[in-house]
Protein backbone atom coordinates (compact mmCIF):
# COMPACT_ATOMS: atom_id res chain seq x y z
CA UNK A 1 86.99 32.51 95.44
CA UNK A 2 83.76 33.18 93.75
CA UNK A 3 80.77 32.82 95.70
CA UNK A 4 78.29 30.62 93.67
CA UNK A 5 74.74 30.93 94.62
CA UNK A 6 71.39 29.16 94.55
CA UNK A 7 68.20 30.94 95.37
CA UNK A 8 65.08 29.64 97.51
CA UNK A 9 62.06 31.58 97.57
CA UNK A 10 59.72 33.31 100.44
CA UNK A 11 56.14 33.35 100.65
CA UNK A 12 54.34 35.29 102.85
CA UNK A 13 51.86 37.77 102.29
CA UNK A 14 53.05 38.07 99.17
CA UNK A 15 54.65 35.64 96.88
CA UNK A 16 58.08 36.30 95.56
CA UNK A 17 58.87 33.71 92.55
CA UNK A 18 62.12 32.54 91.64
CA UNK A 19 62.57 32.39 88.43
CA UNK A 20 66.07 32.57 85.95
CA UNK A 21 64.85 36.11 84.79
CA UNK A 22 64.97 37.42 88.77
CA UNK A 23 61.93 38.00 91.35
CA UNK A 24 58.91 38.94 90.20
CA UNK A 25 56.37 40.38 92.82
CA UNK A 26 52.85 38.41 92.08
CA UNK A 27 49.77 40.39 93.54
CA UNK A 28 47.30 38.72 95.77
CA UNK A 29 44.47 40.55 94.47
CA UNK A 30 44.74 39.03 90.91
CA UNK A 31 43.65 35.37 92.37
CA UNK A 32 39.99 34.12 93.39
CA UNK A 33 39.34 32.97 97.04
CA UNK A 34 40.55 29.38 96.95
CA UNK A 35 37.70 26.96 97.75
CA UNK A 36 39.97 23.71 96.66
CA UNK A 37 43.25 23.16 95.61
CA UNK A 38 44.54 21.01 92.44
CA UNK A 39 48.16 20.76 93.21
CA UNK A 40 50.22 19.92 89.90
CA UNK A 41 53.52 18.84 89.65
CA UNK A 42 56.57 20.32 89.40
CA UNK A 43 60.27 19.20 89.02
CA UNK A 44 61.72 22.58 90.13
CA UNK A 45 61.13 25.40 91.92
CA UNK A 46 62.52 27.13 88.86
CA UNK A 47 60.66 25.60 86.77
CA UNK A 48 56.75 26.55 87.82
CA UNK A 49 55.23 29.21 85.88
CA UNK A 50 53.70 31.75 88.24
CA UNK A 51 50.09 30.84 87.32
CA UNK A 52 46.90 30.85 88.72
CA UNK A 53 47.36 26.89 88.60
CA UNK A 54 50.16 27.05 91.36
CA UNK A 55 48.81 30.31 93.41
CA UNK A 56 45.72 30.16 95.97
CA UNK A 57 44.50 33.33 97.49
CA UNK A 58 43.23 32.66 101.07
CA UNK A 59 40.74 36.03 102.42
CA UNK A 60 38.89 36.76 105.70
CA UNK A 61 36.35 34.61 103.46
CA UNK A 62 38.50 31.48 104.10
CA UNK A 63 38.44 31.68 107.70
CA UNK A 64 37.77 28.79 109.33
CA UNK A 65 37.37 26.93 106.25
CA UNK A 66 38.46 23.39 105.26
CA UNK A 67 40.03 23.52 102.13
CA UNK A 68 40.15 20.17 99.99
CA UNK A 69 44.04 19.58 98.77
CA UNK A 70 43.77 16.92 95.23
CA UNK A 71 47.75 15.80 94.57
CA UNK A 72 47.80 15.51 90.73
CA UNK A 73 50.75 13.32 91.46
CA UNK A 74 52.86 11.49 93.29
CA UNK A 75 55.48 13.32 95.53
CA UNK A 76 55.99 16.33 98.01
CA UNK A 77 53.03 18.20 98.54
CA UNK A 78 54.36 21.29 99.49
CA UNK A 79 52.65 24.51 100.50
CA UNK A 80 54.00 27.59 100.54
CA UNK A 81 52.37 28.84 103.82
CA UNK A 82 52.92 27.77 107.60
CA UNK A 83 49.47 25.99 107.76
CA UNK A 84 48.05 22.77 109.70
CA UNK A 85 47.35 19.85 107.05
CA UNK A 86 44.69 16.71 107.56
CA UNK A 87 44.01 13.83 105.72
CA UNK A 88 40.55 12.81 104.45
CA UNK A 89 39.30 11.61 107.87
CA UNK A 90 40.27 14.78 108.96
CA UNK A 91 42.68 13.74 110.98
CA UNK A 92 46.08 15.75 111.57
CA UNK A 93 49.07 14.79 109.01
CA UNK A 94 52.54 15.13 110.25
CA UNK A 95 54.52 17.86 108.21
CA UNK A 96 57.77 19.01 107.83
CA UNK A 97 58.14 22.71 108.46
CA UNK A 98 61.05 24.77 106.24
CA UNK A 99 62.35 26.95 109.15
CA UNK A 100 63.71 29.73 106.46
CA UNK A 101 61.19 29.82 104.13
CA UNK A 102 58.19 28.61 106.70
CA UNK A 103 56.53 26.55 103.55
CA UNK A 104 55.21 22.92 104.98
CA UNK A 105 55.95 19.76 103.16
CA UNK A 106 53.96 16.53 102.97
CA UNK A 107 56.10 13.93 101.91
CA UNK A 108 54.97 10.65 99.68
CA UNK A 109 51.61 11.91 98.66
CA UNK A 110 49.39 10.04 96.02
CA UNK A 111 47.46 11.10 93.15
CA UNK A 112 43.57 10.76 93.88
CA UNK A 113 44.30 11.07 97.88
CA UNK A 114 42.58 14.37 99.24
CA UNK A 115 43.74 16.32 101.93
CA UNK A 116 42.23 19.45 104.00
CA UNK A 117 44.13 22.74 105.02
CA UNK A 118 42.35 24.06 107.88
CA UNK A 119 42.45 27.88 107.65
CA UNK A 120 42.88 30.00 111.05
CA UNK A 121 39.76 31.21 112.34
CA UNK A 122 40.63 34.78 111.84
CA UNK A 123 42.44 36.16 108.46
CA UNK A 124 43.78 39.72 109.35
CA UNK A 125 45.46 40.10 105.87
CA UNK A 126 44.93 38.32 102.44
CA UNK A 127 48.01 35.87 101.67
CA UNK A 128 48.63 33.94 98.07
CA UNK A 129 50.56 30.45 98.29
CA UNK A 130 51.82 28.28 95.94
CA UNK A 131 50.38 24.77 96.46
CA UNK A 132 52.24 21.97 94.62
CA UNK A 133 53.49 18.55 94.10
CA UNK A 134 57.13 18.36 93.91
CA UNK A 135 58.73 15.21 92.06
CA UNK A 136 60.34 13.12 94.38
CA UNK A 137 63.59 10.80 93.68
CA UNK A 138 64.38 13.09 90.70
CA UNK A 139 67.37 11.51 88.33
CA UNK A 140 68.91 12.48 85.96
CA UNK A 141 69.64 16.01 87.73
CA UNK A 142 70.01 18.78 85.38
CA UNK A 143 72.23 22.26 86.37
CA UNK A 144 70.57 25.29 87.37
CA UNK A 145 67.22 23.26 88.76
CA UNK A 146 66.56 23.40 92.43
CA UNK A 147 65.32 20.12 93.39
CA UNK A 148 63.61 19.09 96.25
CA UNK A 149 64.14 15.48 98.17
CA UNK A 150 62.46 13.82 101.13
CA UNK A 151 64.25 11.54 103.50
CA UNK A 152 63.84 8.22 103.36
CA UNK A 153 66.59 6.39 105.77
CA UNK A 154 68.72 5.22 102.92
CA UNK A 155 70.73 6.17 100.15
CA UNK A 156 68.95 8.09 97.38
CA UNK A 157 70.84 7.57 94.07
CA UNK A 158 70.91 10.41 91.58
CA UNK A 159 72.69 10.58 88.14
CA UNK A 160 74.17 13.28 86.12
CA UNK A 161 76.99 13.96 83.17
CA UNK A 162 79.61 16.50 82.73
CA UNK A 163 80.42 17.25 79.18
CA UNK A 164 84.09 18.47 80.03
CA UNK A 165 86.41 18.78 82.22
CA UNK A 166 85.09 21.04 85.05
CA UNK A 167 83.96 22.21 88.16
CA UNK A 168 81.08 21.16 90.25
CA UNK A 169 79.81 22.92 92.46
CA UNK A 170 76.80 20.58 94.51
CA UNK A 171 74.63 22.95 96.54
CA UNK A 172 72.93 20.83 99.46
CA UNK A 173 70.51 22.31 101.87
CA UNK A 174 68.64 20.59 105.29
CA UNK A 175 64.92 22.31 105.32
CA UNK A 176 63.81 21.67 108.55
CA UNK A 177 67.12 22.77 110.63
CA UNK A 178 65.91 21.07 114.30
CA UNK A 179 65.81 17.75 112.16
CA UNK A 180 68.05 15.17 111.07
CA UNK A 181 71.74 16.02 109.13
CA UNK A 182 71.82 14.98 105.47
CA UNK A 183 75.06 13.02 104.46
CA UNK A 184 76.22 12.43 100.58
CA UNK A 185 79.06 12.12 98.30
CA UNK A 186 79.52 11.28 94.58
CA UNK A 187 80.19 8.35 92.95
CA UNK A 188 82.20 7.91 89.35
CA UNK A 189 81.06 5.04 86.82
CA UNK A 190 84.15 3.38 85.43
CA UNK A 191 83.86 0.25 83.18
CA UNK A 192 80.20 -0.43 84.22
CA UNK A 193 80.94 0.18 88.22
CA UNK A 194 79.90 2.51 90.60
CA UNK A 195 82.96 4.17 92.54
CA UNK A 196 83.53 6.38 95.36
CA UNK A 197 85.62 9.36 94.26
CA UNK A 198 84.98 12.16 97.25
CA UNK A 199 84.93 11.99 100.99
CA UNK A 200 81.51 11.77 102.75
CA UNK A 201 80.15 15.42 103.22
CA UNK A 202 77.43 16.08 105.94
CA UNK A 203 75.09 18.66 105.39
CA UNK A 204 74.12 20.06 109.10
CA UNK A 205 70.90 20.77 109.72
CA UNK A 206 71.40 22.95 112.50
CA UNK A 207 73.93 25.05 110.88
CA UNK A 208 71.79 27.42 109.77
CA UNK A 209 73.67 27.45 106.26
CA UNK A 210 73.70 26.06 103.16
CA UNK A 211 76.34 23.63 102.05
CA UNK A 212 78.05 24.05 98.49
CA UNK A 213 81.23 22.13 97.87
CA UNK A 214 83.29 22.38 94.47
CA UNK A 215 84.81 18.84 93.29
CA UNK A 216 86.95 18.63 89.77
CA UNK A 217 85.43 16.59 87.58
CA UNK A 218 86.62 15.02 83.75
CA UNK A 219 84.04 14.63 81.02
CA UNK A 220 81.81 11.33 82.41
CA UNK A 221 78.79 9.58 84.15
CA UNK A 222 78.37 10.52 87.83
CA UNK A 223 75.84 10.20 90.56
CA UNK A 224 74.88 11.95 94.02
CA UNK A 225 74.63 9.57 96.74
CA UNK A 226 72.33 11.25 99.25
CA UNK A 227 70.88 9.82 102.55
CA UNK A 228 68.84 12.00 105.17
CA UNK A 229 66.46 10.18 107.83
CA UNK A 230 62.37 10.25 107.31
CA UNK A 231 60.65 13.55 108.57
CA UNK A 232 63.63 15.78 106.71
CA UNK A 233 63.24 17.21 103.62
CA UNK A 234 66.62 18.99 101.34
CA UNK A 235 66.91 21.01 98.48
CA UNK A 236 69.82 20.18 95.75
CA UNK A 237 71.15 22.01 92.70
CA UNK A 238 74.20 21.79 90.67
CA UNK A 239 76.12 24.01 88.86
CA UNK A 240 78.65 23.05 86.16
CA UNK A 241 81.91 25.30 85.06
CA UNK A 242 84.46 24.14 82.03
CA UNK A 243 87.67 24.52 83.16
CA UNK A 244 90.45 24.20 80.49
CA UNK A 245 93.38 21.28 81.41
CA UNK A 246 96.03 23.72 80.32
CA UNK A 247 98.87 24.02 82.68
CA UNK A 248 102.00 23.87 82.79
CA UNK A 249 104.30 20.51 84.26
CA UNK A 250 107.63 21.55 83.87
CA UNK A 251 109.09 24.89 86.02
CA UNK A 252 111.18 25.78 82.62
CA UNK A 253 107.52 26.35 81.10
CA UNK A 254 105.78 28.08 84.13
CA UNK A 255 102.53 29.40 83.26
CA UNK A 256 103.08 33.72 84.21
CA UNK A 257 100.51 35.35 86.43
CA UNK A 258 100.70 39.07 85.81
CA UNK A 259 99.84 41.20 88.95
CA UNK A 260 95.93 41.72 89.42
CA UNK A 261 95.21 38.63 87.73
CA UNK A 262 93.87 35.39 89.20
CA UNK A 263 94.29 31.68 87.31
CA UNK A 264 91.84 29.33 88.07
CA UNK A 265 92.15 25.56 87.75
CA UNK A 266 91.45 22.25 89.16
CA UNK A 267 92.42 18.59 90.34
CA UNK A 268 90.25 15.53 89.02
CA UNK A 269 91.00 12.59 91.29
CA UNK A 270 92.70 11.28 87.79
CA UNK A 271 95.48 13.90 87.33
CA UNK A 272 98.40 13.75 89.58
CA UNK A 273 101.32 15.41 88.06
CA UNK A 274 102.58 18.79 89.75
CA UNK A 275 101.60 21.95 88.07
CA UNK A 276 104.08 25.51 87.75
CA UNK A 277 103.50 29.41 87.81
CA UNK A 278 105.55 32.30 88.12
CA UNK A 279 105.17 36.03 89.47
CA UNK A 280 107.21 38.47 88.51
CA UNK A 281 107.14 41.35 91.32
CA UNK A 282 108.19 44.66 90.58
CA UNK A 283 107.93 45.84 94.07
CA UNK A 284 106.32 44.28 97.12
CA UNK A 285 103.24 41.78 96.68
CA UNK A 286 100.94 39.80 97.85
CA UNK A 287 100.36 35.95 96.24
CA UNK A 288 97.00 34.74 97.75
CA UNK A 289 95.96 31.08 97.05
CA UNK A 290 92.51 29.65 97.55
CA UNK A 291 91.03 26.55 97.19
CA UNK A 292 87.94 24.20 97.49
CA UNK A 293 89.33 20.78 98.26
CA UNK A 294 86.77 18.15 98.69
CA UNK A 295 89.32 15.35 99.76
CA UNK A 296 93.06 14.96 100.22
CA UNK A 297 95.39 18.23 100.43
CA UNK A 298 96.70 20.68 97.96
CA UNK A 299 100.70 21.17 98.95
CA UNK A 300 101.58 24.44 97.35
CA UNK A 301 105.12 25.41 97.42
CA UNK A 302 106.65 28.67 96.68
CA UNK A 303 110.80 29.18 95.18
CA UNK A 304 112.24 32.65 94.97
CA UNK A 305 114.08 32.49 90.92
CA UNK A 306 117.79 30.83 91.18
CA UNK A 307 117.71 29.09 94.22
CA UNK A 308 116.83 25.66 94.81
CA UNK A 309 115.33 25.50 98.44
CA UNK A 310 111.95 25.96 99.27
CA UNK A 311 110.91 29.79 100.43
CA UNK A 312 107.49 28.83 101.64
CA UNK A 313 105.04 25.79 101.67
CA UNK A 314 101.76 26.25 102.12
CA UNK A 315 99.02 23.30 102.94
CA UNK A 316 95.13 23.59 101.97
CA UNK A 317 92.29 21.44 103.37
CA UNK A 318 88.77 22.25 102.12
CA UNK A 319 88.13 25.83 101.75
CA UNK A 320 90.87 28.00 102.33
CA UNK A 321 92.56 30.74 101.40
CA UNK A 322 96.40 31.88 102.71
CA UNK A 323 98.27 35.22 101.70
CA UNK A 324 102.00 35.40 101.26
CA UNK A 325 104.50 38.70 100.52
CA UNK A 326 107.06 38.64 98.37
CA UNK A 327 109.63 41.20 98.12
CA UNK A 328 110.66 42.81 94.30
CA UNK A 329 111.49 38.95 92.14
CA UNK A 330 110.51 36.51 90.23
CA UNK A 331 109.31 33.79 91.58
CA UNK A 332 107.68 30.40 91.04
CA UNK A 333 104.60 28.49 92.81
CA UNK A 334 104.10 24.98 92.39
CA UNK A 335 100.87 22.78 93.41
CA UNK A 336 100.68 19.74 94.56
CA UNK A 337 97.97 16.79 95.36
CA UNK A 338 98.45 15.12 98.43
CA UNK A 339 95.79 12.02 98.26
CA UNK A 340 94.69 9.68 95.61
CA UNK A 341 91.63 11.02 95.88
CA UNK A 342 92.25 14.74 96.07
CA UNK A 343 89.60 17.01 93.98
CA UNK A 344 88.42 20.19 93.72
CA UNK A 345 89.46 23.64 92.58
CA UNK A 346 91.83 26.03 93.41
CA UNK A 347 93.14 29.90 92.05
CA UNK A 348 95.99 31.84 92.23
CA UNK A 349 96.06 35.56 92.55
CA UNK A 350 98.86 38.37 92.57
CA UNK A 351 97.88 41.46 93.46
């Protein structure tokens, strides 16, 4: 199955931005000592321009230094170095550390609040950081945009169309991985009403990984339904695939898959009937099926050409993938939903 990927970004003591053109290595020496900090906002990661508004070069001239933070907005305030933050009393302000990327987040700032970095008192090597508000509660979500959410101990509600009939594939990521698990699942408006259409995912935070699960989706109106406790912060993005709805129903019509080619296709929670393919082997084969099932069970069931009984059934839950041989034949693979609610995508390969 293809691997679909999402990209977070490092700081350190240099900055590496993400951006939909690839990295591009920013040099610390092109930025003035910070002696305050106007943090604008920003919907995405992949949206900010790397520009002296976003990047802050801290020096052996900031040691020790209290350096005032101004949110330009509501939001995350989120700094892209592992730094101690205060408020305007000076006081310590709990943050949320990213253990991968070791950027700190202050969640439900305000615009005209202040707050103070405290710099270390000794600055061995220069370091630039992005410092930046990050829109909180962001809906409707585009595709492609990494998004960042805070925990707030209920659901967060987050809308978004698909065009066509396709595959999503909903990338969900826990920051801080010794905090809470994130759970969420999406919900399908029909007539005016909000309704469930995948199981209840959960996002572990401990996991070390990041979560990406593929549903099938018709043209429509959806939503994320998100919920992570207070003190986590998690990044989302989506990515959106057309997938044509031609297949084949009827075994007299089987759709042929030639030998080093894959089909790719997918359930909707809507379609239900039974779909048919055939492989013709000239000689010994393999016929690997894979799929990304966010509910329910794909029942795949394979028929050697002229005879009636069943050669080999095959079950899929989630992501899986399962390799049979056939000898030289033609033969004929049907799928199958098992579940009302069965979505996601699956492919086919001979080879």
């Amino acid at each position: 199955m293809k691997q679909k990927r999402f990209y977070s970004y490092a700081l350190a003591t240099s900055l590496l931005i993400s951006s939909f053109g690839g990295l591009v290595n920013v040099s610390a020496a092109t930025y003035q000592d910070a002696e305050e900090v106007k943090a604008q906002e920003h919907v995405s990661i992949m949206k900010m321009d790397a520009s002296a508004s976003d990047l802050f070069k801290f020096s052996t001239k900031s040691q020790s230094k209290w350096i005032p933070v101004y949110p330009q907005a509501d939001g995350i305030l989120e700094i892209g170095a592992n730094v101690s933050v205060y408020d305007k009393d000076k006081n310590a302000v709990a943050t949320i550390l990213d253990t991968e990327d070791q950027q700190v987040f202050v969640p439900n700032v305000k615009k005209g609040e202040v707050y103070y970095l405290k710099l270390a008192d000794q600055i061995k090597d220069e370091f630039v950081a992005t410092i930046c508000v990050k829109k909180d509660n962001v809906t409707p979500l585009q595709t492609n945009i990494l998004y960042t959410q805070s925990g707030q101990d209920k659901n967060i509600y987050q809308e978004f169309k698909t065009d066509k009939r396709s595959s999503q594939s909903i990338y969900l990521k826990p920051s801080n991985y010794s905090n809470k698990n994130v759970t969420f699942y999406l919900q399908k408006k029909e007539k005016g009403v909000w309704k469930t259409i995948t199981n209840r995912m959960i996002a572990v935070a401990n996991d070390h990984k990041r979560v990406t699960f593929d549903t099938g989706l018709k043209k429509g109106e959806y939503r994320l339904v998100s919920n992570a406790a207070t003190g986590q912060i998690y990044q989302i993005a989506l990515q959106n695939q057309p997938v044509s709805n031609k297949y084949q129903t009827k075994k007299a019509k089987a759709q042929t898959i030639k030998k080093g080619k894959t089909v790719r296709n997918i359930y909707t929670t809507s379609e239900k009937a039974a779909r048919w393919y055939k492989v013709k082997a000239t000689k010994k084969q393999s016929i690997k099926i894979s799929t990304n099932n966010n509910s329910g069970k794909l029942e795949v069931s394979i028929y050697k050409k002229g005879r009636k009984k069943v050669l080999k059934k095959l079950s899929f839950k989630g992501e899986q993938s399962k390799t049979y041989r056939v000898k030289k034949g033609t033969y004929y693979v049907k799928t199958a939903k098992s579940g009302a609610k069965m979505n996601g995508e699956y492919t086919i390969r001979c080879k």
